[in-house]
N, C-alpha and C. Protein backbone atom coordinates (compact mmCIF):
# COMPACT_ATOMS: atom_id res chain seq x y z
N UNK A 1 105.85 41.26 -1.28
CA UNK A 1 106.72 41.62 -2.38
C UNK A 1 106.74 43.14 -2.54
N UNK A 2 107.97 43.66 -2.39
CA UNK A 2 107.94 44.97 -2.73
C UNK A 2 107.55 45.29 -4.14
N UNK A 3 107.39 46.31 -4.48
CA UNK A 3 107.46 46.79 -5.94
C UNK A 3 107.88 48.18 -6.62
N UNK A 4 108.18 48.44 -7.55
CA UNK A 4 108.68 49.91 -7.89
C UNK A 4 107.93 50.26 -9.34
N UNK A 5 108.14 51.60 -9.60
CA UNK A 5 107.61 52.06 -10.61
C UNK A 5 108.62 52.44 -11.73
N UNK A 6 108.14 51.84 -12.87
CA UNK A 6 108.80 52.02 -14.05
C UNK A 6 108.30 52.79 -14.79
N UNK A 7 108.78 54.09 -15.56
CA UNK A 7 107.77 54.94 -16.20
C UNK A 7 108.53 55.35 -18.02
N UNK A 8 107.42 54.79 -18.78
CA UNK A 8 108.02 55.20 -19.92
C UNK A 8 106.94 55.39 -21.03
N UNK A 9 108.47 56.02 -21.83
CA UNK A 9 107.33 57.04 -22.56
C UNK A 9 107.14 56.42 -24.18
N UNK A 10 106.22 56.37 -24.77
CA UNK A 10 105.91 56.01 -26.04
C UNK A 10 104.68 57.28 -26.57
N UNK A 11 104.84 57.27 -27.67
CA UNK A 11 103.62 57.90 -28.18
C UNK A 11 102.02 57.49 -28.31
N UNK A 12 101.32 58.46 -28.04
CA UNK A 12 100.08 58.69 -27.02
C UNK A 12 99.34 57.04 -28.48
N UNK A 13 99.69 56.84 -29.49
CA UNK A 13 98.89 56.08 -30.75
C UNK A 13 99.45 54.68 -30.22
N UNK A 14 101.08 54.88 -30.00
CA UNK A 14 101.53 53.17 -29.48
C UNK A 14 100.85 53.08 -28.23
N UNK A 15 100.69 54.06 -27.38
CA UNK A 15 100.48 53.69 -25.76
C UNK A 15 98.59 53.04 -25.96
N UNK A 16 97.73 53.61 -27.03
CA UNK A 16 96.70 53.35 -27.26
C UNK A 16 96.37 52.07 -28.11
N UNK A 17 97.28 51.76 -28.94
CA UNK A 17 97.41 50.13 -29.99
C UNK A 17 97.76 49.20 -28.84
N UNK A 18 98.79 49.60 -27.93
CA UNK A 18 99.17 48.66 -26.98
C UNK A 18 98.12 48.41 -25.86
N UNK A 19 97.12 49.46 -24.88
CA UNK A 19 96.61 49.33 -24.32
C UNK A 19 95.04 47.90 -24.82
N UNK A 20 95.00 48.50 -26.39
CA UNK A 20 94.18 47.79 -26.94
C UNK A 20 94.44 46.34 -26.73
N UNK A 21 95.73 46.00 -27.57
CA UNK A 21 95.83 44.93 -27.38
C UNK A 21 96.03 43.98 -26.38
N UNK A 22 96.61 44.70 -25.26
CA UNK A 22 96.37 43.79 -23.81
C UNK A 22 94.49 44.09 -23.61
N UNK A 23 94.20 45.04 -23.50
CA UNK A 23 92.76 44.34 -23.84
C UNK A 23 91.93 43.50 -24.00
N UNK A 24 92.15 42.93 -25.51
CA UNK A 24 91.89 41.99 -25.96
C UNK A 24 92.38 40.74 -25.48
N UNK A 25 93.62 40.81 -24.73
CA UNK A 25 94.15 39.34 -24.18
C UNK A 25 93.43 39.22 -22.80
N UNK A 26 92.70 40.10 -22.53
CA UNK A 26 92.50 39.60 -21.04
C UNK A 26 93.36 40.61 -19.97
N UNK A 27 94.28 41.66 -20.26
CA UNK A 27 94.86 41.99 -19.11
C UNK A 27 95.38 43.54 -18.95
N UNK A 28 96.05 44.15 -18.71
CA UNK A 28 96.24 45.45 -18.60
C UNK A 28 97.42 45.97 -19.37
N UNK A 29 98.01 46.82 -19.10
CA UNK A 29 99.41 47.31 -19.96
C UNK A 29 100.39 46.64 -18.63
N UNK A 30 100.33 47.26 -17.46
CA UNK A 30 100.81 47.02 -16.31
C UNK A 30 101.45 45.80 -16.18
N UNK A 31 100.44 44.33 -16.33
CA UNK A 31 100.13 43.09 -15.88
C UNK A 31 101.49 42.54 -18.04
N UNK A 32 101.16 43.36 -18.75
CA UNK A 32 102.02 42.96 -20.27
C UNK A 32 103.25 43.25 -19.70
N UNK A 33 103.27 44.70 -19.05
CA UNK A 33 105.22 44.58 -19.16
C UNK A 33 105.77 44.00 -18.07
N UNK A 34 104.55 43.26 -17.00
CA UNK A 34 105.44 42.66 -15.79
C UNK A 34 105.65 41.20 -16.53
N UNK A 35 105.12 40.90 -17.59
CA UNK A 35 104.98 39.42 -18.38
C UNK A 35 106.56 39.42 -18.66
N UNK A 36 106.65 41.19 -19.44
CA UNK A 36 107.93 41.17 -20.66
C UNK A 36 108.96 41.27 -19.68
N UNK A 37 108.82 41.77 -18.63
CA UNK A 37 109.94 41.44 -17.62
C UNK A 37 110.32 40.31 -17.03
N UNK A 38 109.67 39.74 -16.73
CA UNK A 38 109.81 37.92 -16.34
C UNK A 38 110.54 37.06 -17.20
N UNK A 39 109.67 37.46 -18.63
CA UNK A 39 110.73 36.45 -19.59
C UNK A 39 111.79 37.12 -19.66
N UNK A 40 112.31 38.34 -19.69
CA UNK A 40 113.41 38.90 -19.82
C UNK A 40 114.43 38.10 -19.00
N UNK A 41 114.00 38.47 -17.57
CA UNK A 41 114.81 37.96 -16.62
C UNK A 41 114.79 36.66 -16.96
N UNK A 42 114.06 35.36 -17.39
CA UNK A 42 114.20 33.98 -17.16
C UNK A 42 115.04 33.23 -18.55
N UNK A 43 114.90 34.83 -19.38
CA UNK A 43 115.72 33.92 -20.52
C UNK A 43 117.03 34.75 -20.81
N UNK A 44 117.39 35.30 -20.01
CA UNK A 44 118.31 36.61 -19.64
C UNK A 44 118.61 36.68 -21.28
N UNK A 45 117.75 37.41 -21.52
CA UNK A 45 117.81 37.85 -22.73
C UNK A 45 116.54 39.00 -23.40
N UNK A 46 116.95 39.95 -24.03
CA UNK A 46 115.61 41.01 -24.59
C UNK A 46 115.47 41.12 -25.96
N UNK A 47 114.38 40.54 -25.95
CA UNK A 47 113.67 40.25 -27.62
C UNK A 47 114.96 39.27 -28.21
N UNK A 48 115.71 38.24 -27.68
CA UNK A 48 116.43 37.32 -28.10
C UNK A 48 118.01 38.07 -28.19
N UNK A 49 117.83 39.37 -27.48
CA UNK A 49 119.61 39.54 -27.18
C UNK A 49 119.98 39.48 -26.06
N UNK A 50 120.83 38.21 -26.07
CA UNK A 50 121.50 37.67 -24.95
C UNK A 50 122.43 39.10 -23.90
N UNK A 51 121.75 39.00 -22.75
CA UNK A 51 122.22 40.02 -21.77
C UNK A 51 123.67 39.31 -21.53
N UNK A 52 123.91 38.28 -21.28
CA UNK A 52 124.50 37.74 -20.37
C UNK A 52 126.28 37.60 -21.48
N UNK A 53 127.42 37.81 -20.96
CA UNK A 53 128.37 37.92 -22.49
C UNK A 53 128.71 35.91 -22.44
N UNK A 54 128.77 35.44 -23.37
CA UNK A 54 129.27 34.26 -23.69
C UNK A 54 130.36 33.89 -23.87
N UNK A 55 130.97 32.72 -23.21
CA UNK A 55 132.77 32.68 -22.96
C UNK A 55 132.93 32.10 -24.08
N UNK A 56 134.24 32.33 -24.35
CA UNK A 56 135.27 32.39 -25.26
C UNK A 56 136.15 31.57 -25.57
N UNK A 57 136.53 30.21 -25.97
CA UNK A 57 137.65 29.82 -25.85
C UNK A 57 138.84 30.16 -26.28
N UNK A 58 139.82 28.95 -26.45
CA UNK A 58 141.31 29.63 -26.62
C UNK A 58 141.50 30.03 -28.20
N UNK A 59 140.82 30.22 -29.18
CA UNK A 59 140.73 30.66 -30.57
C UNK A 59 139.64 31.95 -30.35
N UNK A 60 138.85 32.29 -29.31
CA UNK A 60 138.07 33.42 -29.31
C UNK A 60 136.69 33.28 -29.55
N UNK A 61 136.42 31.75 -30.15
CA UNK A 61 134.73 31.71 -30.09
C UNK A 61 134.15 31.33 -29.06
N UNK A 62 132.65 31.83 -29.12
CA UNK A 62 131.93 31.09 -28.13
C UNK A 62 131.08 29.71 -28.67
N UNK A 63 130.63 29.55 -28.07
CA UNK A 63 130.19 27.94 -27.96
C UNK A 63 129.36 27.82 -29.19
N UNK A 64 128.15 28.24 -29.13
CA UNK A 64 127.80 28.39 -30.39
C UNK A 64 128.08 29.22 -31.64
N UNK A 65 129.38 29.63 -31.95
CA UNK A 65 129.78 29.90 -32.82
C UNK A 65 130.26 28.86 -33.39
N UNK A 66 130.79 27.88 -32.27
CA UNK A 66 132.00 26.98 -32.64
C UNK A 66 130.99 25.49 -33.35
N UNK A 67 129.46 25.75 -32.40
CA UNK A 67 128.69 25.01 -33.31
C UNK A 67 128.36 24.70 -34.47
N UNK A 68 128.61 26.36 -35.15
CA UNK A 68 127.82 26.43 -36.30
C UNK A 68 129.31 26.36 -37.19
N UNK A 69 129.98 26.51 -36.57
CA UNK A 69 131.23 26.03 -37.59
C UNK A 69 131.45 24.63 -37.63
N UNK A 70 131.30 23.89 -36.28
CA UNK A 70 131.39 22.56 -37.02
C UNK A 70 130.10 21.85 -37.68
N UNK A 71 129.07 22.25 -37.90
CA UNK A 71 127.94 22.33 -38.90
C UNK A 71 128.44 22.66 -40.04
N UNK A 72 128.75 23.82 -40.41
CA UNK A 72 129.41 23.74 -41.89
C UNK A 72 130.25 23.17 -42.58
N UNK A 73 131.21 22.63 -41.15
CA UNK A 73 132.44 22.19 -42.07
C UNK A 73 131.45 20.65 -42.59
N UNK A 74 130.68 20.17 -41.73
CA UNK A 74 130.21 19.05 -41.76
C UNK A 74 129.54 19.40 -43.48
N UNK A 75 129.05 19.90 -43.42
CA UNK A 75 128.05 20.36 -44.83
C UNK A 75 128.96 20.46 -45.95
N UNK A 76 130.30 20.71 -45.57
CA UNK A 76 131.04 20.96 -46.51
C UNK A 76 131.57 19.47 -47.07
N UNK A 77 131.99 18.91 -46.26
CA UNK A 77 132.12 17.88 -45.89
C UNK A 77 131.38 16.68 -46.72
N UNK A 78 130.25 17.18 -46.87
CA UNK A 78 129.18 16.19 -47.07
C UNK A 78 128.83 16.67 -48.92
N UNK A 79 128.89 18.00 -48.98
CA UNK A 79 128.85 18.62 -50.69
C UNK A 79 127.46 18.97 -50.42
N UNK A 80 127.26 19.70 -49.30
CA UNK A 80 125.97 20.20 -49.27
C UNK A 80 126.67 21.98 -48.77
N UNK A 81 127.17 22.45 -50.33
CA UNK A 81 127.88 23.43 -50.51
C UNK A 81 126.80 24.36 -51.64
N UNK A 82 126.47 25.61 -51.54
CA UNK A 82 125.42 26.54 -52.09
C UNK A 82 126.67 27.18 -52.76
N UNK A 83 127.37 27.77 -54.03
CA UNK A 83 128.10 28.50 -54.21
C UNK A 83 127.47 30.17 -54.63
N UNK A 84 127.77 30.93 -54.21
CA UNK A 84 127.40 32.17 -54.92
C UNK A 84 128.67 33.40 -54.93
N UNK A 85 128.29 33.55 -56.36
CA UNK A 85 129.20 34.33 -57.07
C UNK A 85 129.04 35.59 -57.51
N UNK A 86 129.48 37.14 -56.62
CA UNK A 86 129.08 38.72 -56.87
C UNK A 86 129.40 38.57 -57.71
N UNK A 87 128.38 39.79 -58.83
CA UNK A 87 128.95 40.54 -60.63
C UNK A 87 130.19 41.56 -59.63
């Protein structure tokens, strides 16, 4: 497996809280961000923002938009309606 070098910069207190805490897990800084890269890549997504863009249908939503709309209407539907009213 080839490999390359990634180099970045944080301040010398995060680079030292962080070193700590892989520490404590058992492993290095090195061995943490090849972790945070893996899940990155396997959930094509960083810290839960979707890399990848999500299609659209013919009204412009994506899929789970269109979920959570028919969830509400359902809720609405049902009188499981919260009203709130700005002064």
């Amino acid at each position: 497996m080839n490999t390359s070098v990634i180099t970045v910069r944080v301040s010398s207190e995060d680079k030292n809280t962080f070193a700590s805490m892989c520490e404590s897990l058992g492993m290095n800084t090195s061995t943490a961000f090849n972790m945070f890269v893996k899940d990155c890549i396997k959930k094509k997504s960083i810290l839960g923002l979707n890399c990848e863009p999500e299609e659209v249908d013919e009204n412009g939503f994506t899929k789970s938009q269109m979920d959570y709309l028919q969830k509400s209407i359902e809720q609405l539907d049902q009188g499981k309606v919260v009203e709130y009213k700005q002064d």
